[in-house]
PDB file of N, CA and C in Angstrom:
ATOM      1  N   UNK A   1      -3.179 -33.082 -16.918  1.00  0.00           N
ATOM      2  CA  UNK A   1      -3.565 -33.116 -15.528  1.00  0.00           C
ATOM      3  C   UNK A   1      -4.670 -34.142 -15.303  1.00  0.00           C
ATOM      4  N   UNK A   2      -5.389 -34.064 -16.385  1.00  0.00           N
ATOM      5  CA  UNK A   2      -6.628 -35.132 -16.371  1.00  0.00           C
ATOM      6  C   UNK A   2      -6.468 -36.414 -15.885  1.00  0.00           C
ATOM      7  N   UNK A   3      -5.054 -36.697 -16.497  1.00  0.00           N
ATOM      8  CA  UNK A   3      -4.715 -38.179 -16.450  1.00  0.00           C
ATOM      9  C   UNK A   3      -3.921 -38.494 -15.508  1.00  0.00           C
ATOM     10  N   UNK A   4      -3.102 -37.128 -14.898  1.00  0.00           N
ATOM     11  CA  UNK A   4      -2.142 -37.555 -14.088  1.00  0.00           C
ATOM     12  C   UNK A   4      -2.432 -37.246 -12.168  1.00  0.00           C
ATOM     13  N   UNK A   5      -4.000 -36.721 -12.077  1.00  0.00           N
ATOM     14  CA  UNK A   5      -4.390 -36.531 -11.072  1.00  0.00           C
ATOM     15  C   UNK A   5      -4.864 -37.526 -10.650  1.00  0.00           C
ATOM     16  N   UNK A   6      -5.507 -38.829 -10.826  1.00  0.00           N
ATOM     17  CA  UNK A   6      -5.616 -40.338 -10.244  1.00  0.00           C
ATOM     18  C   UNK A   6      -4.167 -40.690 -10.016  1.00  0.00           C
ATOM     19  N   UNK A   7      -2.833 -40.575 -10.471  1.00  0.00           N
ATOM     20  CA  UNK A   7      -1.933 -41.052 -10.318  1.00  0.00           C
ATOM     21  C   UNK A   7      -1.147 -40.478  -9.068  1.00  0.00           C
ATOM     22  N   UNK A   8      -1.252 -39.615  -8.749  1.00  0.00           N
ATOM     23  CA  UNK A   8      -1.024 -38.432  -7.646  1.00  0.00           C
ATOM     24  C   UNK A   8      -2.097 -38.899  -6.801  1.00  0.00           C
ATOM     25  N   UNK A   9      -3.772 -38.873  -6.909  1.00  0.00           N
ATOM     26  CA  UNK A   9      -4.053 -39.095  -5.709  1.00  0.00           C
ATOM     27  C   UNK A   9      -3.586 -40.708  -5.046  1.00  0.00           C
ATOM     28  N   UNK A  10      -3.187 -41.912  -5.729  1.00  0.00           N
ATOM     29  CA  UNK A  10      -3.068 -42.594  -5.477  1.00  0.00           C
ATOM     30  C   UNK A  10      -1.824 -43.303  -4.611  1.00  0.00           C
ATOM     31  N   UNK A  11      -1.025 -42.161  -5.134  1.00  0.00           N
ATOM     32  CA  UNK A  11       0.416 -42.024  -4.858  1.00  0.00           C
ATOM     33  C   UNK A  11       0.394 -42.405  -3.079  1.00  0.00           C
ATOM     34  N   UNK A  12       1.140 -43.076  -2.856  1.00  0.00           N
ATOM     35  CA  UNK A  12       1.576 -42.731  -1.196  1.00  0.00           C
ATOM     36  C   UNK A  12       2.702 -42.213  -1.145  1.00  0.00           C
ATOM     37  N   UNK A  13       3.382 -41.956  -1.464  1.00  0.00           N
ATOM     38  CA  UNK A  13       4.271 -41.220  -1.338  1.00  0.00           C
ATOM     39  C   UNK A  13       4.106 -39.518  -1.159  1.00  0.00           C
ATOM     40  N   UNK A  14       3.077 -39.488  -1.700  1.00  0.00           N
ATOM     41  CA  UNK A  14       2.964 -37.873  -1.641  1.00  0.00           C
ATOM     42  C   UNK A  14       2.425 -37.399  -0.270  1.00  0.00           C
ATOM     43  N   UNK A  15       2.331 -37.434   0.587  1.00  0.00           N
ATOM     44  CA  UNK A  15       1.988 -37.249   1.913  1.00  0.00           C
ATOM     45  C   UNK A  15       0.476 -36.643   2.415  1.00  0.00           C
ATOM     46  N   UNK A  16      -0.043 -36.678   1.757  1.00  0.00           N
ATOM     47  CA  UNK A  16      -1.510 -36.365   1.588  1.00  0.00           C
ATOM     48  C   UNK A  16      -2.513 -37.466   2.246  1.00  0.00           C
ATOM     49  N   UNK A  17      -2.990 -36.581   3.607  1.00  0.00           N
ATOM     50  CA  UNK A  17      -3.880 -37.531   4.246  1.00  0.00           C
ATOM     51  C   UNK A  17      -4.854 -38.207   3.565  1.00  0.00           C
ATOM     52  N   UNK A  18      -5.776 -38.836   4.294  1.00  0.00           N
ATOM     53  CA  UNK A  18      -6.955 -39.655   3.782  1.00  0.00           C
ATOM     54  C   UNK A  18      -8.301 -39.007   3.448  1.00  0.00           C
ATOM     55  N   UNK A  19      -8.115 -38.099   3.987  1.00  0.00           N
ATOM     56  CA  UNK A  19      -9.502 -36.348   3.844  1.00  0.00           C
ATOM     57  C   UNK A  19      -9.509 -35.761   2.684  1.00  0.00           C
ATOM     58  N   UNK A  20      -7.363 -35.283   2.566  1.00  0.00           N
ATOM     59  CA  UNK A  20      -7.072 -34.601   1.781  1.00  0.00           C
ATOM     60  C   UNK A  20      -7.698 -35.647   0.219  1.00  0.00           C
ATOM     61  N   UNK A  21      -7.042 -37.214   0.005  1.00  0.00           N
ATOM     62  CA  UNK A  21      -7.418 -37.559  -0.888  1.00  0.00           C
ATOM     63  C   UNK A  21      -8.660 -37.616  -1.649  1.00  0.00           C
ATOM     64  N   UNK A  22      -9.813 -37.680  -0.480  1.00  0.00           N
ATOM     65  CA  UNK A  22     -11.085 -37.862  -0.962  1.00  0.00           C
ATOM     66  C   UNK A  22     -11.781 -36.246  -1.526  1.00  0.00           C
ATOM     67  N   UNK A  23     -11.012 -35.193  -0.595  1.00  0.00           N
ATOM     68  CA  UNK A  23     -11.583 -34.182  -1.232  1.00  0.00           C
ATOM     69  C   UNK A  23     -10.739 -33.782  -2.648  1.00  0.00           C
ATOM     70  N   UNK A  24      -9.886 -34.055  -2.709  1.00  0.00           N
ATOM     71  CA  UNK A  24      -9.233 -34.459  -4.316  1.00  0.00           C
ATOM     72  C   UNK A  24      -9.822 -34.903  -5.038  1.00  0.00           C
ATOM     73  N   UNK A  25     -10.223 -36.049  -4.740  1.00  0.00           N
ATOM     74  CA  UNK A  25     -11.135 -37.159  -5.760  1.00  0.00           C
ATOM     75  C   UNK A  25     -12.056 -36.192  -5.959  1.00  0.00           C
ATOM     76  N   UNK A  26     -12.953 -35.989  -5.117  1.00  0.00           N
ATOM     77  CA  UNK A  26     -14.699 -35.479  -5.366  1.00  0.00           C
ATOM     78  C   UNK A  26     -14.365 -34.342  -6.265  1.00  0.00           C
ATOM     79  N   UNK A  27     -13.471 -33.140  -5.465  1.00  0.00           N
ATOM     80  CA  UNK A  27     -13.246 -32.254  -6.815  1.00  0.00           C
ATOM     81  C   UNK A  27     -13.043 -32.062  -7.588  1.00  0.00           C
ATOM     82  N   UNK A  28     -11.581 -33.739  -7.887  1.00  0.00           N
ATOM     83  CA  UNK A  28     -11.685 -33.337  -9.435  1.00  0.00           C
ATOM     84  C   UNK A  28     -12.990 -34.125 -10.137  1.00  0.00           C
ATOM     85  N   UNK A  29     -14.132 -34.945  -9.556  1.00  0.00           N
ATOM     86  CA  UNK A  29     -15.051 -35.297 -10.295  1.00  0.00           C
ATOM     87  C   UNK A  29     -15.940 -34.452 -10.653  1.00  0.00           C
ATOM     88  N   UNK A  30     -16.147 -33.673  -9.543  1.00  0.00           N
ATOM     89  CA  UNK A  30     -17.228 -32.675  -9.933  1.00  0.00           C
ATOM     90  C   UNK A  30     -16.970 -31.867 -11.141  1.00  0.00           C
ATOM     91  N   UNK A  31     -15.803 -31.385 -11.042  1.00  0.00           N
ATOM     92  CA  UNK A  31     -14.901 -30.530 -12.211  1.00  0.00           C
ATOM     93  C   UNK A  31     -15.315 -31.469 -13.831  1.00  0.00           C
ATOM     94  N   UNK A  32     -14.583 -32.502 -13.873  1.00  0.00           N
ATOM     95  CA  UNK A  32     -15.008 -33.353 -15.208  1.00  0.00           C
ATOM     96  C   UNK A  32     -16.202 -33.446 -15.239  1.00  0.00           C
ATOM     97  N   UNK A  33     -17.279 -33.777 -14.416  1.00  0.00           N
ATOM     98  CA  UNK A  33     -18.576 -33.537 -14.993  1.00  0.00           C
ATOM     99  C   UNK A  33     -19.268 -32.204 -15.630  1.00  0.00           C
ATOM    100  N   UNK A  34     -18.722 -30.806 -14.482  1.00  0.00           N
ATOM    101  CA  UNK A  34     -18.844 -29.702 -15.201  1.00  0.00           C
ATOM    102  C   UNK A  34     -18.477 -29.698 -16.735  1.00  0.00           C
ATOM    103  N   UNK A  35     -17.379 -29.934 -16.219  1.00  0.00           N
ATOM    104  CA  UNK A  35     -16.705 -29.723 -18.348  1.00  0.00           C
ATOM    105  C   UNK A  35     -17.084 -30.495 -18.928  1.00  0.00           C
ATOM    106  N   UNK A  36     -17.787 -31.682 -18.271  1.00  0.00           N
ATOM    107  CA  UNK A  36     -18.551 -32.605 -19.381  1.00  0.00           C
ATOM    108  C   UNK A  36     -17.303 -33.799 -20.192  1.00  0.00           C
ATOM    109  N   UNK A  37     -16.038 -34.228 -19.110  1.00  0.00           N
ATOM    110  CA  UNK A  37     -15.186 -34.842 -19.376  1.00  0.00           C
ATOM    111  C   UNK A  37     -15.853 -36.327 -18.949  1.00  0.00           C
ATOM    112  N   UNK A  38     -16.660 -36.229 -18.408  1.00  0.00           N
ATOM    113  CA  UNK A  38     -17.026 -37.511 -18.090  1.00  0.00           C
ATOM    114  C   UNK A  38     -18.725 -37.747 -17.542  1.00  0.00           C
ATOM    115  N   UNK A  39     -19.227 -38.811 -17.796  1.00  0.00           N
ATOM    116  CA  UNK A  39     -20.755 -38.736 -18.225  1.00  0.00           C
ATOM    117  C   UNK A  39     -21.405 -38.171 -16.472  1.00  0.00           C
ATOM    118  N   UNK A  40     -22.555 -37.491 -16.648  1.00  0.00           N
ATOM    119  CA  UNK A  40     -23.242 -36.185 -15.837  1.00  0.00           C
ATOM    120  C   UNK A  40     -23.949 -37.285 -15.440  1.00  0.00           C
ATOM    121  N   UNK A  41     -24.334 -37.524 -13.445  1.00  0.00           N
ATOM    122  CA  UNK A  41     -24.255 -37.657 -12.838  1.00  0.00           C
ATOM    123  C   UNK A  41     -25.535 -37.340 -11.625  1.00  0.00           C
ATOM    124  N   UNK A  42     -24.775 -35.956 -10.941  1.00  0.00           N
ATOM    125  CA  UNK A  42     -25.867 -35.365 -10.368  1.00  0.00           C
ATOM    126  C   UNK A  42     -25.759 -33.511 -10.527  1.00  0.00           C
ATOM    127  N   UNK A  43     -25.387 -33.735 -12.370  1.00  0.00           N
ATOM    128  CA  UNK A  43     -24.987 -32.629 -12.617  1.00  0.00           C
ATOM    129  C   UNK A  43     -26.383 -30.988 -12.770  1.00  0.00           C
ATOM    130  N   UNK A  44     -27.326 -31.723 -12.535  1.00  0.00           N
ATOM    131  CA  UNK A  44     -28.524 -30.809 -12.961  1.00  0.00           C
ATOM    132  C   UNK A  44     -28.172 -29.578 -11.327  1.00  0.00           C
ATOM    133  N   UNK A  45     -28.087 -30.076 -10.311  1.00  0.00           N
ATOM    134  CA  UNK A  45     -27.609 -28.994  -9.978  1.00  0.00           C
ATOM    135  C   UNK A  45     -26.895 -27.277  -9.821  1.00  0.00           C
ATOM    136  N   UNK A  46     -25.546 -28.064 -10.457  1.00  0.00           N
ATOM    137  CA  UNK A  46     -24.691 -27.811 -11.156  1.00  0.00           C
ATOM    138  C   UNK A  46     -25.296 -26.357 -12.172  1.00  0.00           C
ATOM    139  N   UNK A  47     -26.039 -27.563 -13.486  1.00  0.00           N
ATOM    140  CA  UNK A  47     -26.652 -26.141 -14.260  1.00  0.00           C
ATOM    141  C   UNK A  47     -27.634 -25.176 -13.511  1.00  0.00           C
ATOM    142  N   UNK A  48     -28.400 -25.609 -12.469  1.00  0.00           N
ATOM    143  CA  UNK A  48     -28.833 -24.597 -11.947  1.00  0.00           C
ATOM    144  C   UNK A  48     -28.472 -23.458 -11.763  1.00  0.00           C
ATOM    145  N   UNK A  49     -27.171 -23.583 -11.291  1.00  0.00           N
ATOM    146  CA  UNK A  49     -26.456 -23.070 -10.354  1.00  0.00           C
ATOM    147  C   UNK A  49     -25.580 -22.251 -11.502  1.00  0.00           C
ATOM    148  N   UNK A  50     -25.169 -22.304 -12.450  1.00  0.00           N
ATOM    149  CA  UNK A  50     -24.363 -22.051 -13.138  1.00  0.00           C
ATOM    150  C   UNK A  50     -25.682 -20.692 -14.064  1.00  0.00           C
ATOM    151  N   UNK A  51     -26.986 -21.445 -14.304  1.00  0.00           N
ATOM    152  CA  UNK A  51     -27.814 -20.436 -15.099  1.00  0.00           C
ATOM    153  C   UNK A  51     -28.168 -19.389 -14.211  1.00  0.00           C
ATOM    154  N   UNK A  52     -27.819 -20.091 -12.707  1.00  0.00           N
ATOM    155  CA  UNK A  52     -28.938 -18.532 -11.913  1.00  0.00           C
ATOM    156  C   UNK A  52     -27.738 -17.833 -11.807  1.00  0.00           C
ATOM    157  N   UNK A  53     -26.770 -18.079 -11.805  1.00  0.00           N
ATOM    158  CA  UNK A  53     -25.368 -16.822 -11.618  1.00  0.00           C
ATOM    159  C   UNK A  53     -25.198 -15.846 -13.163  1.00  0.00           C
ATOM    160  N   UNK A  54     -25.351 -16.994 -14.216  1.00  0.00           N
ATOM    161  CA  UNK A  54     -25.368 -15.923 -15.544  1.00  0.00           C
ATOM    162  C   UNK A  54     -26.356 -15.080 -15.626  1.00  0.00           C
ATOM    163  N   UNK A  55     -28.232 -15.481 -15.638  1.00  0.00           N
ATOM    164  CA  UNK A  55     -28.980 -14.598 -15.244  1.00  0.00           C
ATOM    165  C   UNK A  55     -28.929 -13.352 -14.367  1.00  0.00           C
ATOM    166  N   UNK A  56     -27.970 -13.762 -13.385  1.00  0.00           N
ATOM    167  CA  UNK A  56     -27.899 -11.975 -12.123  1.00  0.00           C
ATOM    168  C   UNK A  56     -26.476 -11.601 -13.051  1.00  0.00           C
ATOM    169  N   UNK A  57     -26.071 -11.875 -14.120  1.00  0.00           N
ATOM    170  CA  UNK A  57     -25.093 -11.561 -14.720  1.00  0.00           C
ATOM    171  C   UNK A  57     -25.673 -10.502 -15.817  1.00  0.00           C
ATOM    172  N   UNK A  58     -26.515 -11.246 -16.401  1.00  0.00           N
ATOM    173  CA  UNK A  58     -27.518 -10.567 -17.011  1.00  0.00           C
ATOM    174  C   UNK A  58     -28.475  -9.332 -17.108  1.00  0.00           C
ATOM    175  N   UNK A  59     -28.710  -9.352 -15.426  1.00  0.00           N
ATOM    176  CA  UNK A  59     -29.392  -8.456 -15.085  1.00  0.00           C
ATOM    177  C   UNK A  59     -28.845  -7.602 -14.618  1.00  0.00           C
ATOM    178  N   UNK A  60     -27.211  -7.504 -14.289  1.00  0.00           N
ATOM    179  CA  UNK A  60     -26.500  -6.225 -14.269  1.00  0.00           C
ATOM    180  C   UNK A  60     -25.431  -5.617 -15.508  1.00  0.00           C
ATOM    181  N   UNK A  61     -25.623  -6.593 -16.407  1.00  0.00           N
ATOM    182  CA  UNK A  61     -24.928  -5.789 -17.510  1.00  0.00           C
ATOM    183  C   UNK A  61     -24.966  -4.571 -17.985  1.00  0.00           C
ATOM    184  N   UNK A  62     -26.237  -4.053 -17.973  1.00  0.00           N
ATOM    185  CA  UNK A  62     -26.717  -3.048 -18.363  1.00  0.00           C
ATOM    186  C   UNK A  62     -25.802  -1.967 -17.372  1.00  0.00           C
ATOM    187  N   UNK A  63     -25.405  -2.255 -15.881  1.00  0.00           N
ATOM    188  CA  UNK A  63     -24.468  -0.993 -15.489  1.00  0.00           C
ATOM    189  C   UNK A  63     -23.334  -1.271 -15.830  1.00  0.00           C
ATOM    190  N   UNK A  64     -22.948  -2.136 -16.843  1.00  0.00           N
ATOM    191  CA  UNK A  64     -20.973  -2.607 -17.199  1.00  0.00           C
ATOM    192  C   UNK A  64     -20.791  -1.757 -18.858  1.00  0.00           C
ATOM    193  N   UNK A  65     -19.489  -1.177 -18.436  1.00  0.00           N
ATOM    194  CA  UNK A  65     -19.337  -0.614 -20.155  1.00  0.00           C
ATOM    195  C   UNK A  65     -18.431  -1.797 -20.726  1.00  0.00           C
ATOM    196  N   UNK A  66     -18.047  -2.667 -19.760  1.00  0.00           N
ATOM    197  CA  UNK A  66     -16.969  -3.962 -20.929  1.00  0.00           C
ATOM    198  C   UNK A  66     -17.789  -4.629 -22.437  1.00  0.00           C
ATOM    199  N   UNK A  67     -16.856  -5.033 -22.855  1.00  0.00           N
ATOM    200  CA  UNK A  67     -17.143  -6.024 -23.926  1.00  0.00           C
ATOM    201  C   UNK A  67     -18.382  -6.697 -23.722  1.00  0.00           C
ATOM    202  N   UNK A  68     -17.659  -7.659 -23.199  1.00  0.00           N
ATOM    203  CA  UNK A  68     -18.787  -8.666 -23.061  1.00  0.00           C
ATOM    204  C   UNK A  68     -20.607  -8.691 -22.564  1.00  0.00           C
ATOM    205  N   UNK A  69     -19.866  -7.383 -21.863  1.00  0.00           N
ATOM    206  CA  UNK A  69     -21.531  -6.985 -21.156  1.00  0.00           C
ATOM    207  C   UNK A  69     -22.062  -6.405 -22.263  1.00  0.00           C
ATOM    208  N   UNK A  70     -21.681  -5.566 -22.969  1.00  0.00           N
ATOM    209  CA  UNK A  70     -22.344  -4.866 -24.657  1.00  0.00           C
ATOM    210  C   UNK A  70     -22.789  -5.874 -25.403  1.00  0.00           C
ATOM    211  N   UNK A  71     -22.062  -7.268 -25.206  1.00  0.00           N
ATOM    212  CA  UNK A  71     -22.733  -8.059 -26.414  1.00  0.00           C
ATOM    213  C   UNK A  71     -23.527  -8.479 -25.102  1.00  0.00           C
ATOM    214  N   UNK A  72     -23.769  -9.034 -23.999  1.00  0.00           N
ATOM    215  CA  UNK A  72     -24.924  -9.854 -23.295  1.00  0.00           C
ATOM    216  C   UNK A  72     -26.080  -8.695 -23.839  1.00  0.00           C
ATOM    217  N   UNK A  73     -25.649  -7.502 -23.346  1.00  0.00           N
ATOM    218  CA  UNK A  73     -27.033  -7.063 -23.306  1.00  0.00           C
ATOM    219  C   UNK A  73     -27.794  -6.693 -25.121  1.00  0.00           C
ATOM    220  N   UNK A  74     -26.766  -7.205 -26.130  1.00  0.00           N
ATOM    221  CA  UNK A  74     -27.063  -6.811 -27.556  1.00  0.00           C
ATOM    222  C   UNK A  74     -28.028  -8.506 -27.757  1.00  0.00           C
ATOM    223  N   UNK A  75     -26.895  -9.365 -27.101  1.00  0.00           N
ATOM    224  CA  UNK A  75     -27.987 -10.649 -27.271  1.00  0.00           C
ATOM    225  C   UNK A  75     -29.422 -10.931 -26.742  1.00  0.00           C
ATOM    226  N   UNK A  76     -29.536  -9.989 -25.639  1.00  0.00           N
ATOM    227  CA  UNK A  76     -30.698 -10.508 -24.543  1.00  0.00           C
ATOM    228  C   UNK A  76     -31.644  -9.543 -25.509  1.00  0.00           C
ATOM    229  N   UNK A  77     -31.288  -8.423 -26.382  1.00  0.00           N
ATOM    230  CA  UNK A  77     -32.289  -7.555 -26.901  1.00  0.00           C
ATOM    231  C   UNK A  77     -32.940  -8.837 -28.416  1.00  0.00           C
ATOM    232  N   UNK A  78     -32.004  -9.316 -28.982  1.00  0.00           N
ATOM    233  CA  UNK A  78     -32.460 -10.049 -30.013  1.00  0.00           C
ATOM    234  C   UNK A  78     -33.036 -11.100 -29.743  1.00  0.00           C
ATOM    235  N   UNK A  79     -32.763 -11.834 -28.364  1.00  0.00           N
ATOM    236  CA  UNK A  79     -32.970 -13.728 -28.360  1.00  0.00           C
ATOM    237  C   UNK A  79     -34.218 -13.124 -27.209  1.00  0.00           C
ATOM    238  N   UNK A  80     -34.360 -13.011 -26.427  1.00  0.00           N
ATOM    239  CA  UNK A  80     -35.114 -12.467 -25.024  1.00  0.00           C
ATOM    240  C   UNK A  80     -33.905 -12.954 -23.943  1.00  0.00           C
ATOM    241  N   UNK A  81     -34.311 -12.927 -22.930  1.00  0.00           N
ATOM    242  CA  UNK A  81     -33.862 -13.330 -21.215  1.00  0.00           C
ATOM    243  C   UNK A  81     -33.607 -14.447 -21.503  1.00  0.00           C
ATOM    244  N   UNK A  82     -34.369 -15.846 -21.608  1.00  0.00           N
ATOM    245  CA  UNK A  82     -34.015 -17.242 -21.404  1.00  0.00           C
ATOM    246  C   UNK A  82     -32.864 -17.237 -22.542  1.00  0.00           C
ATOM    247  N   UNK A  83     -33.122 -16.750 -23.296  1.00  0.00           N
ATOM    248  CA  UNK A  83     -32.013 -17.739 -24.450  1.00  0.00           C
ATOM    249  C   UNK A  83     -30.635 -17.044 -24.387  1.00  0.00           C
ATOM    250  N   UNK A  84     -30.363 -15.615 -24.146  1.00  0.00           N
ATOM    251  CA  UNK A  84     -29.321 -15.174 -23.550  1.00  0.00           C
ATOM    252  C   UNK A  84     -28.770 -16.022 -22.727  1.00  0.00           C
ATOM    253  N   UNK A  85     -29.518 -16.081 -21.762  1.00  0.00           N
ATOM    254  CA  UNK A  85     -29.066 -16.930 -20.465  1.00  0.00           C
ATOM    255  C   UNK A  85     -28.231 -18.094 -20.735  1.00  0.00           C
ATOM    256  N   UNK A  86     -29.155 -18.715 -21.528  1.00  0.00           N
ATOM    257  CA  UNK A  86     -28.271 -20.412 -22.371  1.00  0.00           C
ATOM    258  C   UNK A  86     -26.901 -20.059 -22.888  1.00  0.00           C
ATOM    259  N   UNK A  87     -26.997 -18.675 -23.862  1.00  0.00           N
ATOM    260  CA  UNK A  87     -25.749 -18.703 -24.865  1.00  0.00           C
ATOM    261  C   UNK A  87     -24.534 -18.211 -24.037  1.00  0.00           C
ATOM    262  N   UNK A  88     -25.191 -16.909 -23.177  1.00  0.00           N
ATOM    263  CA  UNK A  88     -23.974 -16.895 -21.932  1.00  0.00           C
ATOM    264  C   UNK A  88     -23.490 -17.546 -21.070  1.00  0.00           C
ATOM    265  N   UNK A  89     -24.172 -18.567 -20.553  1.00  0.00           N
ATOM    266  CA  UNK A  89     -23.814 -19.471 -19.431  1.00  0.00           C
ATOM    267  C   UNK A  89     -22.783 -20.595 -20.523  1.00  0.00           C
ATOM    268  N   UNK A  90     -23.039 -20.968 -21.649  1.00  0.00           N
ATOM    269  CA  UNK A  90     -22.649 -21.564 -22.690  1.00  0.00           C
ATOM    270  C   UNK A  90     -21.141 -21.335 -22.751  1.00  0.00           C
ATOM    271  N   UNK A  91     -20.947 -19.999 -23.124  1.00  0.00           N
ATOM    272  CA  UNK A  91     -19.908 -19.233 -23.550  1.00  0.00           C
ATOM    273  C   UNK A  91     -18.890 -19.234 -22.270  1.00  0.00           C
ATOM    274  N   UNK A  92     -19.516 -19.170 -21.223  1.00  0.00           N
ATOM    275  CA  UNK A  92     -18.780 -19.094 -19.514  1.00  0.00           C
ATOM    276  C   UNK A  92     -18.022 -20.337 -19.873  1.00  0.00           C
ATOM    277  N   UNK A  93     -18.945 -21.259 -19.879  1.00  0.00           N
ATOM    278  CA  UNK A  93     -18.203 -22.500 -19.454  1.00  0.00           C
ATOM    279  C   UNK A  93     -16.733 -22.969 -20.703  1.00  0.00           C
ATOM    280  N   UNK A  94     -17.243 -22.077 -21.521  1.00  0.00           N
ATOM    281  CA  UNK A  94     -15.745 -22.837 -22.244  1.00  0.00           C
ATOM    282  C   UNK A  94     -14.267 -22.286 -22.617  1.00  0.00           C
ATOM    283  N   UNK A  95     -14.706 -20.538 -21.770  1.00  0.00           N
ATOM    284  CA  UNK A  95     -13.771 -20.122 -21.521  1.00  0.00           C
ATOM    285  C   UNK A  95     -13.156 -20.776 -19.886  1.00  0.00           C
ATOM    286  N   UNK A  96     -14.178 -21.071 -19.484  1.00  0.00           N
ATOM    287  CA  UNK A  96     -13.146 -22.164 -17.917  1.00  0.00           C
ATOM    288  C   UNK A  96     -12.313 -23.016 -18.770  1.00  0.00           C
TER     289      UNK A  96
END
């Protein structure tokens, strides 16, 4: 898809206005910078945004009986708060 979404947006044939294309473009850039497919930008945002959602992730694990919430809250007891934060927000992104 990586490769074949410049080829599609470029396409005229595909009937896709001039709006539609640009919000194509931007999204899929933003996207490759997330995943780090292509060099970061005005990506500090981005991690902001990505650490303050794992942090309130963090801070409700403790009412989740799943998996994953047993190990956040087994990690946040060994590493503290910040470094949880890193390894979960970490772990988010590469299951996207």
């Amino acid at each position: 898809m990586r490769r074949q979404l410049p080829s599609i947006l470029e396409e005229a044939e595909n009937e896709l206005t001039d709006l539609e294309r640009e919000i194509f473009a931007d999204l899929y850039d933003q996207l490759a910078v997330f995943l780090g497919l292509i060099p970061r930008q005005h990506s500090r945002e981005n991690k902001q945004q990505l650490l303050h959602g794992t942090r309130s992730a963090l801070q409700v694990a403790h009412k989740k009986t799943d998996k994953k919430s047993r190990w956040a809250i087994n990690l946040k007891a060994r590493c503290g708060e910040n470094k949880a934060c890193i390894v979960l927000a970490n772990k988010n992104v590469k299951i996207v």
